[in-house]
Protein backbone atom coordinates (compact mmCIF):
# COMPACT_ATOMS: atom_id res chain seq x y z
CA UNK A 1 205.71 -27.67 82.28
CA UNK A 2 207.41 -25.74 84.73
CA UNK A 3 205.13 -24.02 87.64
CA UNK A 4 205.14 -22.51 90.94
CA UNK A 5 202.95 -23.54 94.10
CA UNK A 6 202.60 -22.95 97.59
CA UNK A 7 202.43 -25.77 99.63
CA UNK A 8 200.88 -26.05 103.39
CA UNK A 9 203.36 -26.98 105.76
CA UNK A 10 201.29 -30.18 106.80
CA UNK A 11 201.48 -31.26 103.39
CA UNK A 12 205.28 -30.58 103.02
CA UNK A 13 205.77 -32.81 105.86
CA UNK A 14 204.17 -35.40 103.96
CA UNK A 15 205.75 -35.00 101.19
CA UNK A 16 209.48 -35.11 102.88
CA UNK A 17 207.85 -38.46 104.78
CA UNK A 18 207.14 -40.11 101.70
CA UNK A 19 210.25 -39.09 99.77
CA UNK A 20 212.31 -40.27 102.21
CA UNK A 21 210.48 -43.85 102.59
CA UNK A 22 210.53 -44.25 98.77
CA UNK A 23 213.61 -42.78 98.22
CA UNK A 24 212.60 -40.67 95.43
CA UNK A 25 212.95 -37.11 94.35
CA UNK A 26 210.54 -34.65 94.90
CA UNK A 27 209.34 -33.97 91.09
CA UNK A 28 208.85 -37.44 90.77
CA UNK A 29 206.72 -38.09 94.20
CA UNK A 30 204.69 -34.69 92.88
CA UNK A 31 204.27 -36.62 89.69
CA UNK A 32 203.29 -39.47 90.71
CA UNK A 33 200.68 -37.81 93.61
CA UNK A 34 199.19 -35.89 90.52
CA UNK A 35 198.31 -38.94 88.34
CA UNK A 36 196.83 -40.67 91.53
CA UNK A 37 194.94 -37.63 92.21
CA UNK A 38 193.76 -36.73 88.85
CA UNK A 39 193.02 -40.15 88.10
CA UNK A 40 190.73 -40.77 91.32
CA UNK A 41 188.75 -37.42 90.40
CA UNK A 42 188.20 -37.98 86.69
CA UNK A 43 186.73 -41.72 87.96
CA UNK A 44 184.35 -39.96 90.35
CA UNK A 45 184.72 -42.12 93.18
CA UNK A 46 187.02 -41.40 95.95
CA UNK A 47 186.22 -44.02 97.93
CA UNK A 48 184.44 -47.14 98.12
CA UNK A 49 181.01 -46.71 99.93
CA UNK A 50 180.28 -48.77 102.55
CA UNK A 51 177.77 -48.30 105.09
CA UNK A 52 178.55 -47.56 108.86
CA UNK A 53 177.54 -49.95 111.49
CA UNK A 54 177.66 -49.04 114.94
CA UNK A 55 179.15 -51.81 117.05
CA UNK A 56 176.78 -53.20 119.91
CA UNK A 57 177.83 -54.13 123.14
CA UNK A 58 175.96 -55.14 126.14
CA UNK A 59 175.96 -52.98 129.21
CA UNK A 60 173.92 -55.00 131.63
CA UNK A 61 170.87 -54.78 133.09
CA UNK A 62 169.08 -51.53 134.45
CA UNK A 63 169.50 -50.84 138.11
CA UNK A 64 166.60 -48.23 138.45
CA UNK A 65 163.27 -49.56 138.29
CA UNK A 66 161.58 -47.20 136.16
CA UNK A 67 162.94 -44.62 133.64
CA UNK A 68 160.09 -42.86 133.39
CA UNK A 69 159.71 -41.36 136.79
CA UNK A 70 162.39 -38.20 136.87
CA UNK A 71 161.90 -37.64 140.73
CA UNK A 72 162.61 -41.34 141.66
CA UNK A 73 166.19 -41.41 139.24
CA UNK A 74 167.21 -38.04 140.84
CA UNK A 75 166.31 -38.69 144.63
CA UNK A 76 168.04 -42.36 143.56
CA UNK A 77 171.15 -40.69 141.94
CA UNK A 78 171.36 -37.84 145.07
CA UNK A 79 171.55 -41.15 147.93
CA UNK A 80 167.80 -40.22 149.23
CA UNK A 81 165.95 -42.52 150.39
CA UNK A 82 162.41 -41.84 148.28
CA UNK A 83 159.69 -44.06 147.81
């Protein structure tokens, strides 16, 4: 079957990438990204679904004694001496 398409430009650098690594023609790397493509959408998964987990890491003790007093943190944070 012979067609016409527009490709994006970020796509057509892509595609010249990956010719160029394989060594292939363009109808065949079109091909071939088809049957991938079609392939992955007729077996409804694109992806394998794992869930996130956000890394921990330790950041040390707190250096203000209480949170919950607003005043204290922003007299502490603006060098005055409050208490």
């Amino acid at each position: 079957m012979r067609t016409t398409i527009t490709i994006d430009h970020d796509v057509a650098v892509e595609i010249e990438r990956v010719m160029a690594k394989r060594k292939i023609r363009f109808k065949q790397l079109i091909n071939d990204a088809l049957r991938l493509g079609l392939r992955q959408l007729l077996s409804g998964s694109t992806r394998p679904k794992q869930k996130y987990r956000t890394p921990s890491s330790s950041l040390g003790r707190c250096f203000l004694p209480s949170l919950d007093n607003v005043a204290e943190i922003l007299a502490t944070a603006e060098g005055e001496d409050y208490k």
